[in-house]
N, C-alpha and C. Protein backbone atom coordinates (compact mmCIF):
# COMPACT_ATOMS: atom_id res chain seq x y z
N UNK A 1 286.11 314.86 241.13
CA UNK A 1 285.12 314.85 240.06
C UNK A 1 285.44 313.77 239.03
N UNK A 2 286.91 313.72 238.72
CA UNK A 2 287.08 312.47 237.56
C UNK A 2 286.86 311.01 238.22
N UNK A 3 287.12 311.43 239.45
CA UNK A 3 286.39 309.73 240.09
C UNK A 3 285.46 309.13 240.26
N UNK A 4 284.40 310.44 240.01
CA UNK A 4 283.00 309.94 240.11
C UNK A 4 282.63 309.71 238.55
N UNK A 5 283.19 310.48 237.70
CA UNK A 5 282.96 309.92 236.15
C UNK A 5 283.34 308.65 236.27
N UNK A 6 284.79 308.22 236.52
CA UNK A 6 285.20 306.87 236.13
C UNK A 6 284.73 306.09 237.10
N UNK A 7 283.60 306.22 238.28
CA UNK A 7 283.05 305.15 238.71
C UNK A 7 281.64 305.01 237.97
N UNK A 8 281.24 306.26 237.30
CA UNK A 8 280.05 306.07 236.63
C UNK A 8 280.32 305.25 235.36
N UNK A 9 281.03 305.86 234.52
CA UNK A 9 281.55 304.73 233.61
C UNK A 9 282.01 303.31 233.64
N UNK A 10 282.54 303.17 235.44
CA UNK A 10 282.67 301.47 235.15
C UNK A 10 281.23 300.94 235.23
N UNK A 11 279.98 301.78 235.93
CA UNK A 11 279.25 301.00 236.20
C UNK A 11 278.36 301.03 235.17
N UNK A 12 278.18 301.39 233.91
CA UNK A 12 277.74 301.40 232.69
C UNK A 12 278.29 300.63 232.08
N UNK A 13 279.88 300.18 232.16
CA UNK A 13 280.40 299.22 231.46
C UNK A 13 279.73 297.66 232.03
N UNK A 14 279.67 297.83 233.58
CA UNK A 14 279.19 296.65 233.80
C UNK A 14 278.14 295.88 233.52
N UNK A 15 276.99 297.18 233.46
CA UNK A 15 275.93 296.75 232.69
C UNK A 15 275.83 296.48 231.33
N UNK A 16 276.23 296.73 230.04
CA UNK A 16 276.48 296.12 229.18
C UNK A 16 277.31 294.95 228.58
N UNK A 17 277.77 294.54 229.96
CA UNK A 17 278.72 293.52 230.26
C UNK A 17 278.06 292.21 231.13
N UNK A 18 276.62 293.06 231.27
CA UNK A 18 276.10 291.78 232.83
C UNK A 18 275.67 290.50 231.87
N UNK A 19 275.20 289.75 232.81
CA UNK A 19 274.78 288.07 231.88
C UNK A 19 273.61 288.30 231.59
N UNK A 20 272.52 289.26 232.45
CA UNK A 20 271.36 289.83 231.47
C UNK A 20 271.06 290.04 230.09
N UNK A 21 270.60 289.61 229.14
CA UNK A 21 270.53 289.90 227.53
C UNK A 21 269.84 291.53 228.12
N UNK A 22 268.53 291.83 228.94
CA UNK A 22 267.48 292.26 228.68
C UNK A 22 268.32 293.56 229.09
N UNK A 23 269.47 293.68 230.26
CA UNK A 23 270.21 294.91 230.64
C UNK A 23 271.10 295.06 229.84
N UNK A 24 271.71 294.33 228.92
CA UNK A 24 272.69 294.59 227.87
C UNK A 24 272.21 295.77 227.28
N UNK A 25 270.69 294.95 226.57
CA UNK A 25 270.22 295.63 225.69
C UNK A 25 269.90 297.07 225.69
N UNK A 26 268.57 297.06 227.01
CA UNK A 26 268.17 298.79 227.91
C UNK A 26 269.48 299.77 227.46
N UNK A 27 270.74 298.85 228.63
CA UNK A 27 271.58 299.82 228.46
C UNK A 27 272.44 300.49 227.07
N UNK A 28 272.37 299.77 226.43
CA UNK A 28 272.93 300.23 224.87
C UNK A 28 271.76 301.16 224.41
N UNK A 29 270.52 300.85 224.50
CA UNK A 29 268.85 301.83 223.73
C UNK A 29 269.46 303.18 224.60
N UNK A 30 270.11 302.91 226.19
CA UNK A 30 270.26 304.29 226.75
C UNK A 30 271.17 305.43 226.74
N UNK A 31 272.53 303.97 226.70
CA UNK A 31 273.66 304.96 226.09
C UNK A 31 273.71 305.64 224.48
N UNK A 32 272.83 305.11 223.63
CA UNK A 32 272.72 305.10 222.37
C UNK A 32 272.12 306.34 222.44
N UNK A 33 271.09 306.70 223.10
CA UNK A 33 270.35 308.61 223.63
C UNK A 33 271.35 308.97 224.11
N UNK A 34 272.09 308.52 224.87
CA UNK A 34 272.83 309.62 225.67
C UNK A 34 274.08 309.67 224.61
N UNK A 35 274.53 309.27 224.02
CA UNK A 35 275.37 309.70 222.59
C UNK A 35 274.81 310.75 221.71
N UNK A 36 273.83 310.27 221.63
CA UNK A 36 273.18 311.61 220.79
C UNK A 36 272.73 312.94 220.88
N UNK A 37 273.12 312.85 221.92
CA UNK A 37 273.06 314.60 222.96
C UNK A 37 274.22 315.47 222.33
N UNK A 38 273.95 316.56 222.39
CA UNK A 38 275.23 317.55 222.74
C UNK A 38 276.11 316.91 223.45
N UNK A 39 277.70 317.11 223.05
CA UNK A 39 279.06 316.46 223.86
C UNK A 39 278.47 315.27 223.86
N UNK A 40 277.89 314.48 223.44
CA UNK A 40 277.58 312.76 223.41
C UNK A 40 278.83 311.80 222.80
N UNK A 41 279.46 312.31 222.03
CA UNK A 41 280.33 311.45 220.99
C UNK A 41 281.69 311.29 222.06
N UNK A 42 281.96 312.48 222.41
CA UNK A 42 282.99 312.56 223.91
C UNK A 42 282.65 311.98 224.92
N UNK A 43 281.42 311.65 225.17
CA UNK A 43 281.30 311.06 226.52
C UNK A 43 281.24 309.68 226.37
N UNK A 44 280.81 309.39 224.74
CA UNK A 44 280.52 307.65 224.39
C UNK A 44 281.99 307.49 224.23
N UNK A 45 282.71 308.06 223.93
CA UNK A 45 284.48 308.09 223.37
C UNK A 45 285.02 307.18 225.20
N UNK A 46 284.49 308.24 226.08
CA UNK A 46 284.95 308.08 227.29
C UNK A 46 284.79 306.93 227.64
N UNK A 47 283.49 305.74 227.75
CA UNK A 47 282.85 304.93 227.55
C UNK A 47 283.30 304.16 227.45
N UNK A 48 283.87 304.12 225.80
CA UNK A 48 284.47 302.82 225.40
C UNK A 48 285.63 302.97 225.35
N UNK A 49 286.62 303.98 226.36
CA UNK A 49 287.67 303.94 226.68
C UNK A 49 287.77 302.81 228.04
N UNK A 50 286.89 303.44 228.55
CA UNK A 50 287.10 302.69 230.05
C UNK A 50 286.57 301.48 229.64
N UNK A 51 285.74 300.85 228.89
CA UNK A 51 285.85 299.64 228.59
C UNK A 51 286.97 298.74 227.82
N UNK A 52 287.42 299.46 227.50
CA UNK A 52 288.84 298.38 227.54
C UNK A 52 289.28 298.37 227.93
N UNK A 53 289.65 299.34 229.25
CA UNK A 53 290.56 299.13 230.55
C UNK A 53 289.72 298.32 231.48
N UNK A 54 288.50 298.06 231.41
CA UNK A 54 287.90 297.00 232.38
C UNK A 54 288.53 295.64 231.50
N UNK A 55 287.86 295.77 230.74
CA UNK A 55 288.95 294.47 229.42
C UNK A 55 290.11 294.37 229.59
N UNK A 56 291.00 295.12 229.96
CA UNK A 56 292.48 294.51 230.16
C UNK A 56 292.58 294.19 231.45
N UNK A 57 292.18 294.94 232.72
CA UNK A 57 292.41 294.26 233.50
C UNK A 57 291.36 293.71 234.69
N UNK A 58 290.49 294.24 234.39
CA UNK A 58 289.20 293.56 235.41
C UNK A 58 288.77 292.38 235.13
N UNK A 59 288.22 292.07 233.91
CA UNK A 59 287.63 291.10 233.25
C UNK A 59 288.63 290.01 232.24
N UNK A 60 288.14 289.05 232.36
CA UNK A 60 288.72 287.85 231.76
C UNK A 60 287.48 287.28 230.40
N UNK A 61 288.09 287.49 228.94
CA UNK A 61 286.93 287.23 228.39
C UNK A 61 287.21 285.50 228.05
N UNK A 62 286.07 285.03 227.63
CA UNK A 62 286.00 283.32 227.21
C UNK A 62 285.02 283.66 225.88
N UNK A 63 285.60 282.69 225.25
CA UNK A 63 284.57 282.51 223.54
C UNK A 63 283.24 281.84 224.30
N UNK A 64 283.24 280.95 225.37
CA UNK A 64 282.27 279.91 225.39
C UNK A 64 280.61 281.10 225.96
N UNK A 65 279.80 281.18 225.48
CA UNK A 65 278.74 281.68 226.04
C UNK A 65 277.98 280.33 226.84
N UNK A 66 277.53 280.73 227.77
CA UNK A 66 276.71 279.93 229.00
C UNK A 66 275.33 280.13 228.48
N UNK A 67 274.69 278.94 228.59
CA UNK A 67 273.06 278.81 228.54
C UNK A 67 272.34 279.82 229.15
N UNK A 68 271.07 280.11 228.64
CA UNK A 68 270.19 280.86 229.36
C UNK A 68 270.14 280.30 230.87
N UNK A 69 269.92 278.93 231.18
CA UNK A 69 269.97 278.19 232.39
C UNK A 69 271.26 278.40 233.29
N UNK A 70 272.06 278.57 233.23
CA UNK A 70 273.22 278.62 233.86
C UNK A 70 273.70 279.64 234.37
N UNK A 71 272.79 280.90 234.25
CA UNK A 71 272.75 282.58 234.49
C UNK A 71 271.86 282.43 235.20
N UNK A 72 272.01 282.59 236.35
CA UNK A 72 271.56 282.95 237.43
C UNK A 72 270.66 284.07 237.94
N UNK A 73 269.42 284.56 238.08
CA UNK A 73 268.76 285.73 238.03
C UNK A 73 269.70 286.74 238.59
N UNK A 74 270.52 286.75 239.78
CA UNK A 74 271.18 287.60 240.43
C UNK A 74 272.37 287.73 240.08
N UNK A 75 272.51 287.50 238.44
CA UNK A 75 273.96 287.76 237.66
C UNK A 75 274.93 287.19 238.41
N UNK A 76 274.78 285.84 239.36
CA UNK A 76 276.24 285.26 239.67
C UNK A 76 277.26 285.47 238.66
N UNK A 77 277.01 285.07 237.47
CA UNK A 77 278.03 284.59 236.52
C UNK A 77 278.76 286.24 236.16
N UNK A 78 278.35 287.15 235.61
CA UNK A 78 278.78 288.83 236.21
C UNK A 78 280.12 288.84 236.78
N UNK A 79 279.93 288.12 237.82
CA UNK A 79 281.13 288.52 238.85
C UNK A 79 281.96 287.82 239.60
N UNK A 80 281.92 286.73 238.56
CA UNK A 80 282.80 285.64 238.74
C UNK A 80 284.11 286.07 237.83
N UNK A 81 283.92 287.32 236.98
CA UNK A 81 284.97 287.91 236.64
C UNK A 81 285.41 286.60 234.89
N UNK A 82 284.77 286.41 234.38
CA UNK A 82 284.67 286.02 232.92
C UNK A 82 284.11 286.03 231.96
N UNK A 83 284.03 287.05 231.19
CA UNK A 83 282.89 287.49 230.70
C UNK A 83 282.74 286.94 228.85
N UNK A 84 281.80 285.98 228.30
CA UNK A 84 281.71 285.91 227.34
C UNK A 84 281.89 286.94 225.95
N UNK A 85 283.19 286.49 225.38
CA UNK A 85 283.17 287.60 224.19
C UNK A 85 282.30 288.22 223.27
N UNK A 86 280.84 286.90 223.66
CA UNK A 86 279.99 288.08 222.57
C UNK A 86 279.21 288.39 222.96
N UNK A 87 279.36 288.76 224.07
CA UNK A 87 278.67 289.77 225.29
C UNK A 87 279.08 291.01 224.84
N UNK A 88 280.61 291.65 224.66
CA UNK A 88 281.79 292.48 224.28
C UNK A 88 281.00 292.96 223.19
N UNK A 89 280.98 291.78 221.76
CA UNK A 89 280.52 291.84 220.47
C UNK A 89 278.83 292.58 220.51
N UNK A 90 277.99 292.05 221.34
CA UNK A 90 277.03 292.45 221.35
C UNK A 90 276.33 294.26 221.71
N UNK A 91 277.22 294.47 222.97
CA UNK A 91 277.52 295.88 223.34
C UNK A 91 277.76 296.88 222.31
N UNK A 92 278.87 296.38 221.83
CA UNK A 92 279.70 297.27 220.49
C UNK A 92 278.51 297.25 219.01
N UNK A 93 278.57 296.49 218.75
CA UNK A 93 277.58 296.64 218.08
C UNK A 93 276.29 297.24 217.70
N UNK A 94 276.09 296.81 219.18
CA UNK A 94 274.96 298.02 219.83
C UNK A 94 275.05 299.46 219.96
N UNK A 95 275.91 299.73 219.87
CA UNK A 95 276.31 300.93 220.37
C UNK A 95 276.92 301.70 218.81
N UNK A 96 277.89 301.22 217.99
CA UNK A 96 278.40 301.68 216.79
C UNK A 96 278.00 301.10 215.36
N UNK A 97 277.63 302.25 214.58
CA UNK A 97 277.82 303.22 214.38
C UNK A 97 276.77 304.20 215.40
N UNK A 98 277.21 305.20 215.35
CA UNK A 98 276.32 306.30 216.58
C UNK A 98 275.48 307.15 215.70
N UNK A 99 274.24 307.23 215.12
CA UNK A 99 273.55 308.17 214.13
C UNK A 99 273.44 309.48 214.97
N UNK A 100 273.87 310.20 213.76
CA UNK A 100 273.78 312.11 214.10
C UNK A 100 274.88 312.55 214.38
N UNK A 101 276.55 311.90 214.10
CA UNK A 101 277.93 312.13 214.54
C UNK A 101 277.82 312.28 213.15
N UNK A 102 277.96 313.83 213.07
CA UNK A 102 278.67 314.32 211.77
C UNK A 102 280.17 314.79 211.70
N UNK A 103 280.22 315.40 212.95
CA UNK A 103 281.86 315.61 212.87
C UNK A 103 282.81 315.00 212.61
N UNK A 104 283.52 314.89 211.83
CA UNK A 104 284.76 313.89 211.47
C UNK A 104 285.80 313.52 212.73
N UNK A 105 285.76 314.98 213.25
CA UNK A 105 286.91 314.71 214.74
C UNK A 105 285.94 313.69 215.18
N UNK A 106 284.81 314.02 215.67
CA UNK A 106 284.00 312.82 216.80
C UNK A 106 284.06 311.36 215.81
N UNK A 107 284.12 311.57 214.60
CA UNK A 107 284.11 309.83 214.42
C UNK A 107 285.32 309.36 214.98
N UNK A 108 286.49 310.22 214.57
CA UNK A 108 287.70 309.99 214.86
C UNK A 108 287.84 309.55 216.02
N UNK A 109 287.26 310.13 217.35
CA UNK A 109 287.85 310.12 218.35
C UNK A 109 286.83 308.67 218.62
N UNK A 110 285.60 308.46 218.27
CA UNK A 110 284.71 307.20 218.69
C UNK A 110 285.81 305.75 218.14
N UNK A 111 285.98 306.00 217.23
CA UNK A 111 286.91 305.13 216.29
C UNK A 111 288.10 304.40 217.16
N UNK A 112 288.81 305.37 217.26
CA UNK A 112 289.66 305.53 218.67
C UNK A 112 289.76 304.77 219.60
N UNK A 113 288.59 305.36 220.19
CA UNK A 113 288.35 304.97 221.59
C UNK A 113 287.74 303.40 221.20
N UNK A 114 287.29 303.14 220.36
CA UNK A 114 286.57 302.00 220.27
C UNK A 114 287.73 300.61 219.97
N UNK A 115 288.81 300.78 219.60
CA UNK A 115 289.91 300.29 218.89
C UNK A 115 290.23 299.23 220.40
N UNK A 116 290.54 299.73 221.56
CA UNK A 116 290.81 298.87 222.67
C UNK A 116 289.94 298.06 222.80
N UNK A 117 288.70 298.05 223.36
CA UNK A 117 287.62 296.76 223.77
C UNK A 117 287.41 295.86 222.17
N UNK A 118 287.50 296.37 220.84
CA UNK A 118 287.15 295.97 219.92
C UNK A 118 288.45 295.10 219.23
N UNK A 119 289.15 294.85 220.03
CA UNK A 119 290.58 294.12 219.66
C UNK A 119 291.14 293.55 220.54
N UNK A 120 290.48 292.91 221.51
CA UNK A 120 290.91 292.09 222.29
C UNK A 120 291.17 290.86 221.65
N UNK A 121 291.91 290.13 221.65
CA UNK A 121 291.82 288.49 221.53
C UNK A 121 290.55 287.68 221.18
N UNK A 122 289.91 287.70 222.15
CA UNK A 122 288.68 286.72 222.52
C UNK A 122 287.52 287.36 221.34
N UNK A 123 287.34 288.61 221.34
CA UNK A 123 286.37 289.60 220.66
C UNK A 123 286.53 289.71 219.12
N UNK A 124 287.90 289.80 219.03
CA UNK A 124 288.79 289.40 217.18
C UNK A 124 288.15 288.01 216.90
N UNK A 125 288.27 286.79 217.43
CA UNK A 125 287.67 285.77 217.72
C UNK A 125 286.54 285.23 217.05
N UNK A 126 285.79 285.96 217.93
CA UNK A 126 284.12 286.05 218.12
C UNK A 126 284.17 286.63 216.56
């Protein structure tokens, strides 16, 4: 069961990670509902846990962002494994602050969890 979470979670990370602006975006409007659910703040916690473990070791970030032209409809650039830092910046952003997290533990733990992908090198940077 935790393997199918953490394959669902990488593949949410990937999408807010793709060279798509337009899937960045969807996916943040979606995870942004699905935060706001019951147990939402725990599951977005989860989220942007596993996104900084794709950040440390899956992905390679670069400051340089690539032209609209140079992105490929079929997200070549995706999975060439380098992913522009304000791609990172853009996600996060998107995503935090989370409206309707009143609990102090859940900020705590979003806070948290958010501390790895939000302190990378490249992303401090940006």
């Amino acid at each position: 069961e935790a393997d199918k979470m953490t394959a669902l979670l990488r593949c949410i990370v990937a999408a807010l990670l793709a060279p798509s602006s337009q899937t960045r975006r969807s996916t943040v409007a979606l995870v942004r509902r699905w935060g706001s659910t019951l147990g939402g703040a725990g599951l977005l916690a989860s989220l942007l846990k596993e996104m900084g473990v794709v950040l440390c070791s899956d992905r390679q970030l670069t400051l340089d962002t690539p032209a609209r032209g140079d992105v490929g409809a079929g997200g070549d650039l995706g999975a060439s494994g380098e992913t522009p830092a304000a791609w990172v910046v853009s996600s996060l952003t998107g995503l935090l602050p989370l409206p309707g997290i009143s609990l102090e533990e859940d900020k705590e733990s979003l806070a948290l969890a958010a501390s790895l992908p939000a302190h990378q090198p490249m992303v401090v940077n940006k």
